[in-house]
C-alpha atoms as a PDB file:
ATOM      1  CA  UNK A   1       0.000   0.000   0.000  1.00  0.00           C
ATOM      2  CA  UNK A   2       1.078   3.364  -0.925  1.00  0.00           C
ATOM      3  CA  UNK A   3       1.266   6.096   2.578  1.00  0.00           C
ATOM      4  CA  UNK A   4      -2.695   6.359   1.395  1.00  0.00           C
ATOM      5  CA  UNK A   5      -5.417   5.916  -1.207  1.00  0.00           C
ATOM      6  CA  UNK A   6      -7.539   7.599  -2.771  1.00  0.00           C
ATOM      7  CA  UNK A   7     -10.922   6.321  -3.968  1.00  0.00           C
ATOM      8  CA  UNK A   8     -14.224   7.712  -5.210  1.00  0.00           C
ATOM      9  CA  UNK A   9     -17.865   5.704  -5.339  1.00  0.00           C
ATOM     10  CA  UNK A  10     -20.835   7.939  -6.318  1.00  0.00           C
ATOM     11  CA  UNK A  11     -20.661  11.215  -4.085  1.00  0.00           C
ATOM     12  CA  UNK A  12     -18.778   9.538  -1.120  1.00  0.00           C
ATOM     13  CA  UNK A  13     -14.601   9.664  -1.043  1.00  0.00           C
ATOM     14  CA  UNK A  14     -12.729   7.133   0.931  1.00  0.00           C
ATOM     15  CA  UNK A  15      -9.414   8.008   2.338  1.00  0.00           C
ATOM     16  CA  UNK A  16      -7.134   5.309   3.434  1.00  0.00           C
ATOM     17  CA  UNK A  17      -3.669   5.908   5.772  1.00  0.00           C
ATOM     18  CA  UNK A  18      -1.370   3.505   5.796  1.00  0.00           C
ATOM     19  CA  UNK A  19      -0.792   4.443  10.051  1.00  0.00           C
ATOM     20  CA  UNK A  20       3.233   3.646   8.998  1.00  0.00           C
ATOM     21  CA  UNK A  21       3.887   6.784   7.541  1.00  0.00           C
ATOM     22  CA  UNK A  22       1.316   8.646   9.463  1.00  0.00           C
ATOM     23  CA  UNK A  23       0.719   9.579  12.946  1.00  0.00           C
ATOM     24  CA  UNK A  24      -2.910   9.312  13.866  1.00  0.00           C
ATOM     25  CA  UNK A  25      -2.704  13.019  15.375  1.00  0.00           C
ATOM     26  CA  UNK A  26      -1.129  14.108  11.884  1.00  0.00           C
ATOM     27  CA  UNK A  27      -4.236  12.683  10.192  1.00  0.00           C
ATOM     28  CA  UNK A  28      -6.892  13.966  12.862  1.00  0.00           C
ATOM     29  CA  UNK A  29      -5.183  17.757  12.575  1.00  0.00           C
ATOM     30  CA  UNK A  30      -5.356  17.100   8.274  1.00  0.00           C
ATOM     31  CA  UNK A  31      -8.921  16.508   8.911  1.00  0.00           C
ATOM     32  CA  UNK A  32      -9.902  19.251  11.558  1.00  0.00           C
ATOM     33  CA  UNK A  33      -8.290  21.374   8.748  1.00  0.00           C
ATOM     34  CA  UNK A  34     -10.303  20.202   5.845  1.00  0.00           C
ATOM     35  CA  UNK A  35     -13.942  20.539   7.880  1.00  0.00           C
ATOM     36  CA  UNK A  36     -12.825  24.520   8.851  1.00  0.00           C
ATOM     37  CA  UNK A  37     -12.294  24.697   4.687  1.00  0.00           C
ATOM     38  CA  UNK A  38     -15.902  22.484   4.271  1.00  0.00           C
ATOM     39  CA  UNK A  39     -17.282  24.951   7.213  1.00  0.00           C
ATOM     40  CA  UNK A  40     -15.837  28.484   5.206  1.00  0.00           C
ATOM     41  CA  UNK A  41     -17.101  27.420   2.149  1.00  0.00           C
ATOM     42  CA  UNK A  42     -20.783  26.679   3.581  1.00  0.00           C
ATOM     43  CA  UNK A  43     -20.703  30.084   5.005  1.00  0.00           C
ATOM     44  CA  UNK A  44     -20.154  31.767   1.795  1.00  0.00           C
ATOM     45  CA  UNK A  45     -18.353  34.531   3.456  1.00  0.00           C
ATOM     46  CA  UNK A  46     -16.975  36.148  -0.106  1.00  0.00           C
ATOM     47  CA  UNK A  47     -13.240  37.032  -1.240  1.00  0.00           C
ATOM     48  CA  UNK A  48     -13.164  39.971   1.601  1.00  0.00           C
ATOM     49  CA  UNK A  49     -12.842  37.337   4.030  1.00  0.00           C
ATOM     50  CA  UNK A  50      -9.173  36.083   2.408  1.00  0.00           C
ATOM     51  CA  UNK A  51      -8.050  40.190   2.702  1.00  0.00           C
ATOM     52  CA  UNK A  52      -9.786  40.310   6.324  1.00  0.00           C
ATOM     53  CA  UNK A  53      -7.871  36.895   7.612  1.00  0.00           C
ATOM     54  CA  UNK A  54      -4.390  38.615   5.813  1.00  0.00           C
ATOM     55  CA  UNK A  55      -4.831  41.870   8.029  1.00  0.00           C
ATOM     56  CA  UNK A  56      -5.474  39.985  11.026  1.00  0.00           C
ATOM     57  CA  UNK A  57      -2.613  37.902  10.893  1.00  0.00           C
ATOM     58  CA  UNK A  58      -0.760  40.881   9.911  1.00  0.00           C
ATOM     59  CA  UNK A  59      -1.516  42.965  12.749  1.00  0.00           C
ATOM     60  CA  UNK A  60      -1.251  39.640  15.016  1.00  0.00           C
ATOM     61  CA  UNK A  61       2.445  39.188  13.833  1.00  0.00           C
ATOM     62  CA  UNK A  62       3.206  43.008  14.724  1.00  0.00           C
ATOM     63  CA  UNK A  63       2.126  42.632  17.828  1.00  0.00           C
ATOM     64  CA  UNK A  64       3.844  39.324  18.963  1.00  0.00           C
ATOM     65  CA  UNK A  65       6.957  39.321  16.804  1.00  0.00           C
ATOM     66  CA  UNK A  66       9.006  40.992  19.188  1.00  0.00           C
ATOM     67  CA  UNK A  67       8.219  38.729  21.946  1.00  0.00           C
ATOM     68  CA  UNK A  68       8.451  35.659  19.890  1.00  0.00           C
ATOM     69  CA  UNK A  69      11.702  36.203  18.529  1.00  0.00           C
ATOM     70  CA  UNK A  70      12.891  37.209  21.573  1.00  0.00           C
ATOM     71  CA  UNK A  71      11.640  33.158  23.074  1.00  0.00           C
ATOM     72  CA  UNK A  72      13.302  31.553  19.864  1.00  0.00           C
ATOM     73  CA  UNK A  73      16.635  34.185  20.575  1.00  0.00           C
ATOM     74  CA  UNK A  74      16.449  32.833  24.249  1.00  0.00           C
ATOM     75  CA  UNK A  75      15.951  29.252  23.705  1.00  0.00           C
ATOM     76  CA  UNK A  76      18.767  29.177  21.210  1.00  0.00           C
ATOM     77  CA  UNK A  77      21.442  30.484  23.405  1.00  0.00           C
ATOM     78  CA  UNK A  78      21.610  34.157  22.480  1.00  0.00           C
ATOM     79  CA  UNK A  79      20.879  37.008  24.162  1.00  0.00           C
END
């Protein structure tokens, strides 16, 4: 078996993991992933959601980078 399959009957897709090159977690966060994408799509929030989720993490990054690259500074031995 390849690390997974692919395979499509009628409207229903079956995914198969071959759990030796995955790690069940790795799979469960893939799929929390794809049901936010199912869930944004449902909501049919438009293209100024794309710009509005760019200027939040944006404005997230100006705030925190300081203090985060100061942790990654820290933890790798510089000061």
């Amino acid at each position: 078996m390849e690390a997974f399959e692919v395979s499509r009957t009628g409207n229903i897709i079956q995914i198969v993991f071959d759990a030796q090159h995955f790690k069940e977690d790795a799979v469960t966060r893939l799929l929390n992933r794809l049901y936010v994408e199912y869930l944004a799509e449902r909501a049919n929030l438009g293209e100024d959601i794309e710009a509005l989720g760019e200027e939040i993490k944006r404005d997230w990054w100006q705030q925190n980078k300081a203090r985060i690259l100061a942790k990654i500074h820290e933890q790798n031995g510089h000061n």
